[in-house]
N, C-alpha and C. Protein backbone atom coordinates (compact mmCIF):
# COMPACT_ATOMS: atom_id res chain seq x y z
N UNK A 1 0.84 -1.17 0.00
CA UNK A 1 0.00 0.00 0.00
C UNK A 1 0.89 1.25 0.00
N UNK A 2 0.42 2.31 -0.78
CA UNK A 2 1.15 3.37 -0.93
C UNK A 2 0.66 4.35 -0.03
N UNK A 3 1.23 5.37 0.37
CA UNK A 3 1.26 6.83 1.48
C UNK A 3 0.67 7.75 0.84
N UNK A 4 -0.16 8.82 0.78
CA UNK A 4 0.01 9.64 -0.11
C UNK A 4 1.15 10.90 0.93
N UNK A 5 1.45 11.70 0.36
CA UNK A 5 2.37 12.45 0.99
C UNK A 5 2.66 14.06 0.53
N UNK A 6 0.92 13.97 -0.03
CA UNK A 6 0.52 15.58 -0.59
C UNK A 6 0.06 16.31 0.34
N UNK A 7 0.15 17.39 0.76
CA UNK A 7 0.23 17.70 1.98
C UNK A 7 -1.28 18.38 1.88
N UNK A 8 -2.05 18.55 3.33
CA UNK A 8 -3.40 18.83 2.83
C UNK A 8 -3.85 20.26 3.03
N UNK A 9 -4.66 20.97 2.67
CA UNK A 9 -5.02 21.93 2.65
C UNK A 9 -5.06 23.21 3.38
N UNK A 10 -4.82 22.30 5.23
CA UNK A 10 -4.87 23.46 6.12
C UNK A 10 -3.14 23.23 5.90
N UNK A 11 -2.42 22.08 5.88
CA UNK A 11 -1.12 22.61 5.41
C UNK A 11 -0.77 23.59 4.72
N UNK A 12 -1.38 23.73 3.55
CA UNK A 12 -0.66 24.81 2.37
C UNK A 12 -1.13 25.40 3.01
N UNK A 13 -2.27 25.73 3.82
CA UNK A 13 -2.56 27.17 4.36
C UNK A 13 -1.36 27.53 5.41
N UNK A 14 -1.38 26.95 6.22
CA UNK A 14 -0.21 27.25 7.07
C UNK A 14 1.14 27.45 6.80
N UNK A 15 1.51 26.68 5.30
CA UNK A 15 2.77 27.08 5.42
C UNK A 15 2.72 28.58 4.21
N UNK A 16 2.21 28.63 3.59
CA UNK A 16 1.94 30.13 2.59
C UNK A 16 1.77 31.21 4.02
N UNK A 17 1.02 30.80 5.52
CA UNK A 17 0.65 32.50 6.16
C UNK A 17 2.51 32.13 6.77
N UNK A 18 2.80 31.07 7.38
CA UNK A 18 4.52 31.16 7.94
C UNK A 18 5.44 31.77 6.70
N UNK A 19 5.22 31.01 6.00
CA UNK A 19 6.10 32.57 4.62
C UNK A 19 5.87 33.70 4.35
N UNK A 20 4.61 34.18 4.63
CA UNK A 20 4.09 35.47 4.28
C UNK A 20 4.02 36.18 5.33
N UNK A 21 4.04 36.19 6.66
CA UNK A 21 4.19 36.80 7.67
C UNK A 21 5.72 37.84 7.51
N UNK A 22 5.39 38.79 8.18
CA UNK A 22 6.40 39.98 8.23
C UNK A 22 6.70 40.85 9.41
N UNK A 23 7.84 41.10 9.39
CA UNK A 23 7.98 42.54 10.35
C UNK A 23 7.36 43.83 10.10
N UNK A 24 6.14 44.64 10.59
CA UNK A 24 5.67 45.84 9.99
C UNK A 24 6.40 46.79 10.51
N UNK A 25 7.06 47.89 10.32
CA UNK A 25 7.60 48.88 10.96
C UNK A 25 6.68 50.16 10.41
N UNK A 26 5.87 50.82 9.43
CA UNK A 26 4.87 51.06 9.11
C UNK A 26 3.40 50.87 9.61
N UNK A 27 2.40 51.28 10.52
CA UNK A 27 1.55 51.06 10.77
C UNK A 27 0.02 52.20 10.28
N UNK A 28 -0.97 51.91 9.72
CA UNK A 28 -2.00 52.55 9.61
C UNK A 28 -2.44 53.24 10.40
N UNK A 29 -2.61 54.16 11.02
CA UNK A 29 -2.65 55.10 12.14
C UNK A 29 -3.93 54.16 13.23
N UNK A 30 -5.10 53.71 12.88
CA UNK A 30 -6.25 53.60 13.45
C UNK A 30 -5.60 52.92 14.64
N UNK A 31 -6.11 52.24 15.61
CA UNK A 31 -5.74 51.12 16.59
C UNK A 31 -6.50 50.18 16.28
N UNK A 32 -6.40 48.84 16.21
CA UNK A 32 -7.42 47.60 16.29
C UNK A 32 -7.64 47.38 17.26
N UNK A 33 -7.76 47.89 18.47
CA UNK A 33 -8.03 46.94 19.57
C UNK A 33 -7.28 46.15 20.30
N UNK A 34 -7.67 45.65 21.49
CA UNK A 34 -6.89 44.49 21.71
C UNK A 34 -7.58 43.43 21.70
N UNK A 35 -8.81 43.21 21.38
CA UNK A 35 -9.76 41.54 21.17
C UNK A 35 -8.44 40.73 20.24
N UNK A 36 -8.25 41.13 19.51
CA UNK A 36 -7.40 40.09 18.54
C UNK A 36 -5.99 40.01 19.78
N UNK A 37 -5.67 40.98 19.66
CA UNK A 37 -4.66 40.45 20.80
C UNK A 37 -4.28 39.38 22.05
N UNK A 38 -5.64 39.67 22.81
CA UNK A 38 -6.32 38.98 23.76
C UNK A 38 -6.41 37.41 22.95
N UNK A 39 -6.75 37.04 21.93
CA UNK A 39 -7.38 36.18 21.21
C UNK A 39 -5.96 35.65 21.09
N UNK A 40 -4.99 35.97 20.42
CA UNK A 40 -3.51 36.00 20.43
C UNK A 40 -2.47 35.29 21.36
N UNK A 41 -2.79 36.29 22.72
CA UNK A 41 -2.59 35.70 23.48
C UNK A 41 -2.73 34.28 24.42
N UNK A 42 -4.16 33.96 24.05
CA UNK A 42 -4.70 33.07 24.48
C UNK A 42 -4.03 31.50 23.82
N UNK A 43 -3.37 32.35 22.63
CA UNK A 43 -2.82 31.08 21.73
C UNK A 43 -1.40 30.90 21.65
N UNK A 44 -1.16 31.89 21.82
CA UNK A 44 0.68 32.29 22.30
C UNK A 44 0.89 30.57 24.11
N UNK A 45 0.29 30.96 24.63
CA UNK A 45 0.34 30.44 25.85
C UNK A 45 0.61 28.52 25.54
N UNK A 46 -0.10 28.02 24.11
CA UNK A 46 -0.14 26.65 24.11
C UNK A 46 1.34 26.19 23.14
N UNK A 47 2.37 27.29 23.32
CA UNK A 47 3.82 27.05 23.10
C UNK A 47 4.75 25.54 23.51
N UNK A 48 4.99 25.15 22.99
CA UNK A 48 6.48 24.19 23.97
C UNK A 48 6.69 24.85 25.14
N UNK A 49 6.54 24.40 25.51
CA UNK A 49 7.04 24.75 27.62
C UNK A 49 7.54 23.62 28.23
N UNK A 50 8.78 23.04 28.06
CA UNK A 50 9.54 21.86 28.50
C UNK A 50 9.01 21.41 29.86
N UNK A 51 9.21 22.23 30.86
CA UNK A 51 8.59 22.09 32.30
C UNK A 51 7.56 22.21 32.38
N UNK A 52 6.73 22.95 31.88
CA UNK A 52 5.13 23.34 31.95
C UNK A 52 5.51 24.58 33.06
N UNK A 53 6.32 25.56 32.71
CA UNK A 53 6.22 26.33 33.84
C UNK A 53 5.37 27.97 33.86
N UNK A 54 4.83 28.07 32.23
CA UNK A 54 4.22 29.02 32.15
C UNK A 54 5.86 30.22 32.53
N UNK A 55 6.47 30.31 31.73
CA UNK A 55 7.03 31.53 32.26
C UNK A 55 6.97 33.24 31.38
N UNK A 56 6.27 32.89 30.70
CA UNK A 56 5.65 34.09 29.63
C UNK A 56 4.87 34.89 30.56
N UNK A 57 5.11 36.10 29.95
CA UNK A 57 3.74 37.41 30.94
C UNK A 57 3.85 38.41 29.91
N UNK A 58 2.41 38.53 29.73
CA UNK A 58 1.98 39.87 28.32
C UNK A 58 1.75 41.13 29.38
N UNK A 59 2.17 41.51 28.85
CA UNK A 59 1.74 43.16 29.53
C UNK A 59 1.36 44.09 28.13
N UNK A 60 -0.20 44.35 28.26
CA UNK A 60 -0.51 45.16 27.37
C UNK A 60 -0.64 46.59 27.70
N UNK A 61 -0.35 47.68 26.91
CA UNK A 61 -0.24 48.76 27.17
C UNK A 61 -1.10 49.63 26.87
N UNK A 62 -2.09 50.32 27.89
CA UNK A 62 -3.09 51.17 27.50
C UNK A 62 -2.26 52.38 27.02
N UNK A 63 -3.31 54.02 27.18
CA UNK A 63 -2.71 54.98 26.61
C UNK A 63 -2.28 55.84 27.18
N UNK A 64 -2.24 55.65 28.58
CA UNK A 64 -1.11 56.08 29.75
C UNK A 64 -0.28 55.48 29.87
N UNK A 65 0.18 54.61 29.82
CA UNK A 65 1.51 53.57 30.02
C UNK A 65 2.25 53.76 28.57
N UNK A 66 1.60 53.40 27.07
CA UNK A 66 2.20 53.88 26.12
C UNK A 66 2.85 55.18 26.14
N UNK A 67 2.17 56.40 26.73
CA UNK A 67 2.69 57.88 26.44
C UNK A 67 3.79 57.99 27.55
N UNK A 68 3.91 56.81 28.73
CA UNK A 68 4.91 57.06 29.50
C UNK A 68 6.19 56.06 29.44
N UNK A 69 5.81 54.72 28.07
CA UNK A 69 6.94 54.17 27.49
C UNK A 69 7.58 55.13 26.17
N UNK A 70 7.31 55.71 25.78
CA UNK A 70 7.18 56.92 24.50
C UNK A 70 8.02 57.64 25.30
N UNK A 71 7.96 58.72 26.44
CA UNK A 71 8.50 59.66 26.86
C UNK A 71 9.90 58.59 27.29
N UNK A 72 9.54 57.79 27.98
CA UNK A 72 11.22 56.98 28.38
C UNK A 72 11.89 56.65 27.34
N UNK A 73 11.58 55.89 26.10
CA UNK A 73 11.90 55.62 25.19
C UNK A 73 12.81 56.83 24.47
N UNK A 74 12.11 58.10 24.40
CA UNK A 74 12.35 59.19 23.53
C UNK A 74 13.52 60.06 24.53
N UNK A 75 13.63 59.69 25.78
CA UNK A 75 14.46 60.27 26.76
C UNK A 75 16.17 59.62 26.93
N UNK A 76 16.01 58.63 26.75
CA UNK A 76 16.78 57.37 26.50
C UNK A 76 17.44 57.96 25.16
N UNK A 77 17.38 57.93 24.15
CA UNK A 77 17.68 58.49 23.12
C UNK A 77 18.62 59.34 23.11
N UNK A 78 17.26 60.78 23.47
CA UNK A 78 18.49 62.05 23.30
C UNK A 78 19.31 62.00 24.18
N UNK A 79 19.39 60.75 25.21
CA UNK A 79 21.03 61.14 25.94
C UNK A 79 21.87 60.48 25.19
N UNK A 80 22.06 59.29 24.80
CA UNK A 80 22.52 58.37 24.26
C UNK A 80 22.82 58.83 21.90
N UNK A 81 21.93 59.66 22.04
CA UNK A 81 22.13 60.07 20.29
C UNK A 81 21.71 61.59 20.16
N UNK A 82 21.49 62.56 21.36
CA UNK A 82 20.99 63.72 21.25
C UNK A 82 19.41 63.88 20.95
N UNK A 83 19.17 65.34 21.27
CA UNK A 83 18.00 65.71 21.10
C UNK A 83 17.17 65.40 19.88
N UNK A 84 17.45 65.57 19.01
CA UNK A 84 16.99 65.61 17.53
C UNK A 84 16.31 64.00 17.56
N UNK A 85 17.40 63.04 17.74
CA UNK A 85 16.89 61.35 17.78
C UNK A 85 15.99 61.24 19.10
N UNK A 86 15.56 61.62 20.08
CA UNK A 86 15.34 62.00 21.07
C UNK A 86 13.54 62.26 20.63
N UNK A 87 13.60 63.19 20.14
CA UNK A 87 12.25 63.66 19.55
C UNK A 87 11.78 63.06 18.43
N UNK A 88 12.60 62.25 17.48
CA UNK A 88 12.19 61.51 16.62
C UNK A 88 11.91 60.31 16.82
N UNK A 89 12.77 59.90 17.89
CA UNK A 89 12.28 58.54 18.80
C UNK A 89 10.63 58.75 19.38
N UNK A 90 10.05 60.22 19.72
CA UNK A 90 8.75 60.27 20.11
C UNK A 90 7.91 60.11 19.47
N UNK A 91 8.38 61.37 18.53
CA UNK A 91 7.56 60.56 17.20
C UNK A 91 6.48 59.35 16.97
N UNK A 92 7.86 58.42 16.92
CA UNK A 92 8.01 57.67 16.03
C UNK A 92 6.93 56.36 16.69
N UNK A 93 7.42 56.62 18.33
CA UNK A 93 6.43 55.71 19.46
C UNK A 93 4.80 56.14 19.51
N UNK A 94 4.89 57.52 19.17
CA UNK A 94 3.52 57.69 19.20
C UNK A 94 2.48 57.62 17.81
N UNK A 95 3.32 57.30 16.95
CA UNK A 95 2.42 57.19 15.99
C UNK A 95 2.29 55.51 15.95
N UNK A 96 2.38 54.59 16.90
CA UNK A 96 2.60 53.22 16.75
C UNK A 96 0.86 52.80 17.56
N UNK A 97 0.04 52.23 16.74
CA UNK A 97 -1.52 51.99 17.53
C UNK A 97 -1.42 50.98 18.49
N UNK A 98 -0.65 50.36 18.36
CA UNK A 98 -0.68 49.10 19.56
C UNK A 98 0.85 49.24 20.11
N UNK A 99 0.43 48.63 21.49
CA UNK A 99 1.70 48.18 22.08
C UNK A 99 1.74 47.21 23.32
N UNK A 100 2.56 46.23 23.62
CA UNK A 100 2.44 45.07 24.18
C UNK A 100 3.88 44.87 24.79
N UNK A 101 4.63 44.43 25.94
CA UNK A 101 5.53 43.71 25.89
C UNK A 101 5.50 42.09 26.90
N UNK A 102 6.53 41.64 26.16
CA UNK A 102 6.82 39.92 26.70
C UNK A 102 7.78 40.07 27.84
N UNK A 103 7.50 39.24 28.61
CA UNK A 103 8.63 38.77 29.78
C UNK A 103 8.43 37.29 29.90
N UNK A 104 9.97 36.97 30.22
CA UNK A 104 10.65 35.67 30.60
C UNK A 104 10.63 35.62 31.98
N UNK A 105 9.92 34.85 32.61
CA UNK A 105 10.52 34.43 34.18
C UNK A 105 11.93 34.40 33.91
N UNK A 106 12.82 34.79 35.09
CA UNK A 106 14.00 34.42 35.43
C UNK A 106 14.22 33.76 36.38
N UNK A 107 15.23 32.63 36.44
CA UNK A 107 15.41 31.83 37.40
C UNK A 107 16.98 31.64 37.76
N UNK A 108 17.54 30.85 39.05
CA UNK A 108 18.35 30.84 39.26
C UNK A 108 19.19 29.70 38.76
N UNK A 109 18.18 28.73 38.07
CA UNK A 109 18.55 27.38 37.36
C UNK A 109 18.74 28.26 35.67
N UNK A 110 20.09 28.38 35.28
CA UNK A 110 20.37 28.53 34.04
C UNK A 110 20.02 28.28 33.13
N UNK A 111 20.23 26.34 32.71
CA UNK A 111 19.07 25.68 31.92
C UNK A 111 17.94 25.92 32.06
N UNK A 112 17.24 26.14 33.25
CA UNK A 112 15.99 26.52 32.96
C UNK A 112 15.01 27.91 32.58
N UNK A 113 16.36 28.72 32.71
CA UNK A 113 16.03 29.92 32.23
C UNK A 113 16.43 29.85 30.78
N UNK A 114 17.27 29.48 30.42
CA UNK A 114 16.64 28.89 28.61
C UNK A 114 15.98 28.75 28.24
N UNK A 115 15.56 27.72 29.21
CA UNK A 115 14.31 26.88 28.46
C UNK A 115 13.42 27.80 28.20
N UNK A 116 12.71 28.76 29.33
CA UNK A 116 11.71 29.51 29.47
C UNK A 116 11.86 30.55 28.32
N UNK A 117 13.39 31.11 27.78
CA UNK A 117 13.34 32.23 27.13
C UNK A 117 12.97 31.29 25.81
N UNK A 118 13.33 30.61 25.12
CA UNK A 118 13.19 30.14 24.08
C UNK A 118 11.45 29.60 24.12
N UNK A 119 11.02 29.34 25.22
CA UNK A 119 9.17 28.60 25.15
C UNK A 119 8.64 30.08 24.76
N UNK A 120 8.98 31.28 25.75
CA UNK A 120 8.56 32.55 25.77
C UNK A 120 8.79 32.98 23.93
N UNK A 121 9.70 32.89 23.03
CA UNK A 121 9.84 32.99 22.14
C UNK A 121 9.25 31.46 20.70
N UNK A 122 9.22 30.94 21.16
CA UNK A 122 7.86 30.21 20.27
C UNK A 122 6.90 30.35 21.19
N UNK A 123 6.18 31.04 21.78
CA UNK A 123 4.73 31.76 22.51
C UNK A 123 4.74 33.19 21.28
N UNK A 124 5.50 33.83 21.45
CA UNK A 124 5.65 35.17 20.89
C UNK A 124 5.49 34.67 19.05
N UNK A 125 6.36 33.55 18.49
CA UNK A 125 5.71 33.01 17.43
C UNK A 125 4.32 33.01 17.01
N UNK A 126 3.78 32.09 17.84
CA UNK A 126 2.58 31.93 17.74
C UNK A 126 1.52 32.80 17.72
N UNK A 127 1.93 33.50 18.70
CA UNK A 127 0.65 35.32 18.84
C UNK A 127 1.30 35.98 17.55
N UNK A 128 2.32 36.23 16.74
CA UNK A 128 2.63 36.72 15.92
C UNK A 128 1.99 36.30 14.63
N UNK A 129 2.10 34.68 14.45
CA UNK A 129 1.29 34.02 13.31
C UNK A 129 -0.13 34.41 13.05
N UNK A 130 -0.98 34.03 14.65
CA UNK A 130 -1.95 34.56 14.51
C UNK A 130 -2.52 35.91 13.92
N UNK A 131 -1.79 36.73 14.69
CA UNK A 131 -2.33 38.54 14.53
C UNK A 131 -2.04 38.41 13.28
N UNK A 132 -1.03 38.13 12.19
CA UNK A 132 -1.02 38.08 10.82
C UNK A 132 -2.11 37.44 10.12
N UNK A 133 -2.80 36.55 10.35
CA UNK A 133 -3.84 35.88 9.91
C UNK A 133 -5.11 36.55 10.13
N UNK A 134 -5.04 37.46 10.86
CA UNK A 134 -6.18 38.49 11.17
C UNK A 134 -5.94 39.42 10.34
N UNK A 135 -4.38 39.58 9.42
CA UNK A 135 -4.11 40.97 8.69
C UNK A 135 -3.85 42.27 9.85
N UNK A 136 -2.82 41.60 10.91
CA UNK A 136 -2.36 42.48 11.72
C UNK A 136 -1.32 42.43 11.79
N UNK A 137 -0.41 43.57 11.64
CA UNK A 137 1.19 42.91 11.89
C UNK A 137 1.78 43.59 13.12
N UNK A 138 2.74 43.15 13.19
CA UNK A 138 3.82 42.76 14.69
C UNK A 138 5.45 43.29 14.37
N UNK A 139 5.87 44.19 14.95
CA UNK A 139 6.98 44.54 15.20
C UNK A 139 7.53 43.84 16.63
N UNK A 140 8.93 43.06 16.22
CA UNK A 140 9.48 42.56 17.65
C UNK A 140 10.35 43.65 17.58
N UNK A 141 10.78 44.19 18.60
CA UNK A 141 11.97 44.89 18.78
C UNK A 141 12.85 44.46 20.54
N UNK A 142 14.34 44.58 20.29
CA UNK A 142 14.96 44.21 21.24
C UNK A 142 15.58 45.28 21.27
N UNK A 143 15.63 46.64 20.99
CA UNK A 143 16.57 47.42 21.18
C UNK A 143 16.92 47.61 22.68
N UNK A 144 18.41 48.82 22.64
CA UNK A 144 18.86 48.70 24.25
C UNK A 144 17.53 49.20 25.18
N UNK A 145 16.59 49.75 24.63
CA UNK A 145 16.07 50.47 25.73
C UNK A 145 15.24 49.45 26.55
N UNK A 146 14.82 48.15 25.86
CA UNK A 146 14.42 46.68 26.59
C UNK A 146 15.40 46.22 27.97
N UNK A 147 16.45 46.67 27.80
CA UNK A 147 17.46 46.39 28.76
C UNK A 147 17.63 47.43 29.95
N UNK A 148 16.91 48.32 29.21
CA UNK A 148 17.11 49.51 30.86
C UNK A 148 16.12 49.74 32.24
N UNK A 149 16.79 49.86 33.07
CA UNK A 149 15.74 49.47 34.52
C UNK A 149 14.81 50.34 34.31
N UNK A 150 15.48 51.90 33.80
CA UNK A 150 13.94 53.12 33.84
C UNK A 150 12.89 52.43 33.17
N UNK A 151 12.78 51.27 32.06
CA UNK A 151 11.51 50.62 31.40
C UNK A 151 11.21 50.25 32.17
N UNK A 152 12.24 49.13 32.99
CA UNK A 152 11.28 48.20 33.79
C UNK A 152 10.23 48.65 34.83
N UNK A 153 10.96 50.02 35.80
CA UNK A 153 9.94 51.11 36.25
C UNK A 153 8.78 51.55 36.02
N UNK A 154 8.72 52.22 34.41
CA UNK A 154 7.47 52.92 34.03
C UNK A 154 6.80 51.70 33.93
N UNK A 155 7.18 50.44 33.37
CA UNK A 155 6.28 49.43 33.16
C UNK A 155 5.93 48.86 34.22
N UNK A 156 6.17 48.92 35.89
CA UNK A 156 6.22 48.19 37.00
C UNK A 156 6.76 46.83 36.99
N UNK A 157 7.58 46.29 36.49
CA UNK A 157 7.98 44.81 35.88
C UNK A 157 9.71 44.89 36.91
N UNK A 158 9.62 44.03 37.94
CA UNK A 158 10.37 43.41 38.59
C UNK A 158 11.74 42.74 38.18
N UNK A 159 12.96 43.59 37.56
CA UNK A 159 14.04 43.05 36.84
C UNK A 159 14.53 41.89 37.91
N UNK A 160 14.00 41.99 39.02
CA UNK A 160 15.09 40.43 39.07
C UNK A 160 14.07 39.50 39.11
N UNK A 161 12.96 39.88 39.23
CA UNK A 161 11.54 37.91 38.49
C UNK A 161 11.68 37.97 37.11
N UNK A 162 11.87 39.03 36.08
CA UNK A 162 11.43 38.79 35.09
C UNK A 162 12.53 39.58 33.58
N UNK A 163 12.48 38.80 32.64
CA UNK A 163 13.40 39.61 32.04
C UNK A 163 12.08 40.36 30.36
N UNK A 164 12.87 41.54 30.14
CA UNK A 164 12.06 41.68 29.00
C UNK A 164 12.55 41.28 27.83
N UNK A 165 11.56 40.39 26.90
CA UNK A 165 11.72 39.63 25.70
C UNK A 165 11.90 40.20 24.58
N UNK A 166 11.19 41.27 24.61
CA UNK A 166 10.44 42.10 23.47
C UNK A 166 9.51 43.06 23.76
N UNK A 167 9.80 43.94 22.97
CA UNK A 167 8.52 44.93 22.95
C UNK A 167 7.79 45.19 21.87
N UNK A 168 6.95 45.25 21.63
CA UNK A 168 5.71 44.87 20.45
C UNK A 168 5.09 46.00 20.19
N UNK A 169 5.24 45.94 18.85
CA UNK A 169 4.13 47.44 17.86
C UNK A 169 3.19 46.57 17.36
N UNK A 170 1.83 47.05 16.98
CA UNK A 170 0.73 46.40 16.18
C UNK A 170 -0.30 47.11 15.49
N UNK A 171 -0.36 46.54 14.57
CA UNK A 171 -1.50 47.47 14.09
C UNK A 171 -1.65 46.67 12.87
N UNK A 172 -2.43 47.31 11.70
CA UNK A 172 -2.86 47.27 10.44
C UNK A 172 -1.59 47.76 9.66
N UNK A 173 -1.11 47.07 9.10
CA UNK A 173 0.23 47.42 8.02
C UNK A 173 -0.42 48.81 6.87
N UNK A 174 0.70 49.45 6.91
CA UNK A 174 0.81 50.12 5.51
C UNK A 174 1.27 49.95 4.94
N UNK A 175 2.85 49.28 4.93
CA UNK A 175 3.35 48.91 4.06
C UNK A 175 3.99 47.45 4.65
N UNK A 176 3.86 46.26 4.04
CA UNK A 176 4.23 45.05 3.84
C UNK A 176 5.56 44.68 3.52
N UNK A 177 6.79 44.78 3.95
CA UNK A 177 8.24 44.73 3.01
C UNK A 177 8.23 43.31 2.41
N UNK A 178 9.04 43.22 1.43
CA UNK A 178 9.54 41.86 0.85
C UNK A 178 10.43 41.31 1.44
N UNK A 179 10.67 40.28 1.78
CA UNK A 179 12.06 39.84 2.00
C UNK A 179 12.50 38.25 1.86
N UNK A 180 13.24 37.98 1.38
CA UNK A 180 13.99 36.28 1.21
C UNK A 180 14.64 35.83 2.18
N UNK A 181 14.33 34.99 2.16
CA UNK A 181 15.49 33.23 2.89
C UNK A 181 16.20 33.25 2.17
N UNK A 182 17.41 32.76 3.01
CA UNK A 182 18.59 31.99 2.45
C UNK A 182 18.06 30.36 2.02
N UNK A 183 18.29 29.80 1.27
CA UNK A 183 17.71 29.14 0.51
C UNK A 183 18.28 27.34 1.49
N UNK A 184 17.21 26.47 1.37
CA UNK A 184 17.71 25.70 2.78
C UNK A 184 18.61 24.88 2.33
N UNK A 185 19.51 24.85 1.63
CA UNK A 185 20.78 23.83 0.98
C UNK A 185 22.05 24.77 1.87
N UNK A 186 21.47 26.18 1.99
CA UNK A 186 22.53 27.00 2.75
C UNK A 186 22.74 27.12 4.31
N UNK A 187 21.65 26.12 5.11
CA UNK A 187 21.54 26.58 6.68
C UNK A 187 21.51 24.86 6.79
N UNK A 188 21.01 23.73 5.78
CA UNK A 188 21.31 22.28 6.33
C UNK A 188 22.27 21.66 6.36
N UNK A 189 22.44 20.58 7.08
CA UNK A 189 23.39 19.80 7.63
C UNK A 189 22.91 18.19 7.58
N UNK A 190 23.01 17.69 6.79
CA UNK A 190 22.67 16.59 6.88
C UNK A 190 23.26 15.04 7.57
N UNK A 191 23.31 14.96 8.27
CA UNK A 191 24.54 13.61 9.13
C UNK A 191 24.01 12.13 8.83
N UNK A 192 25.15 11.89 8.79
CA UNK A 192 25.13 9.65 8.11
C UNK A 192 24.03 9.13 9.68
């Protein structure tokens, strides 16, 4: 008896939205909400989690907490690149309709703080796949200002329970970029 080994339908669907998914840095001014988010989230959570330890935490950002990650963000800057980047950094935060960030439990077990950052990052996959399938896109960003305690402050987020993963833009794309893979004969390894 033969296999068939055509792959079926919600396949091609899935693997055409995992190729077509993008980084938006461009957003449509409106806000969507956070229902899709919420919805997102809910699906982010059924990640690989080696331990089952749940170490992911969404913190969504209303429009007091945004205008006071914006002002840190944009403050951060002009010391670090001057005024000019400083104010363009404000800009640039306030014209962004959504905003969200991820945290990693931190632990004192090494391996297991791996584990958690990498589950926390296929979680962040997953809410990303989704919101694209809604026709929402997702900016990850790690820049330094993820690393500075004044965030962890305005955000109330506890640098020694928790580390920050990412910080998240969302919205309705305006513009979609193109971009290619390295082609997979260039990243495999095949062993006897």
């Amino acid at each position: 008896m033969s296999e068939d080994h055509t792959p079926s339908q919600s396949a091609v669907d899935l693997a055409a939205l995992i190729r077509s998914r993008r980084s938006i840095d461009l957003f449509q001014p409106e806000s969507v909400g956070t229902e899709a988010l919420l919805e997102a989230i809910e699906l982010a959570r059924w990640a690989p989690n080696h331990r089952l330890t749940n170490p992911w935490r969404f913190y969504v950002l209303g429009p007091v907490t945004a205008d006071a990650v914006a002002r840190c963000a944009a403050a951060f800057e002009a010391e670090t690149k001057g005024e000019r980047a400083g104010a363009a950094r404000l800009a640039r935060y306030k014209a962004i309709p959504g905003n969200f960030v991820v945290t990693s439990r931190l632990s004192a077990d090494e391996l297991l703080e791996r584990e958690d950052y990498a589950a926390c990052c296929c979680a962040i996959q997953n809410l990303m796949l989704y919101m694209w399938q809604r026709g929402i896109g997702v900016k990850w960003t790690t820049g330094a200002i993820t690393r500075e305690q004044r965030l962890y402050d305005v955000l109330g987020i506890d640098s020694k329970a928790e580390r920050i993963v990412g910080f998240f833009w969302y919205g309705r794309p305006q513009v979609v970029p193109t971009k290619e893979r390295r082609p997979v004969a260039e990243i495999l390894v095949e062993l006897p």
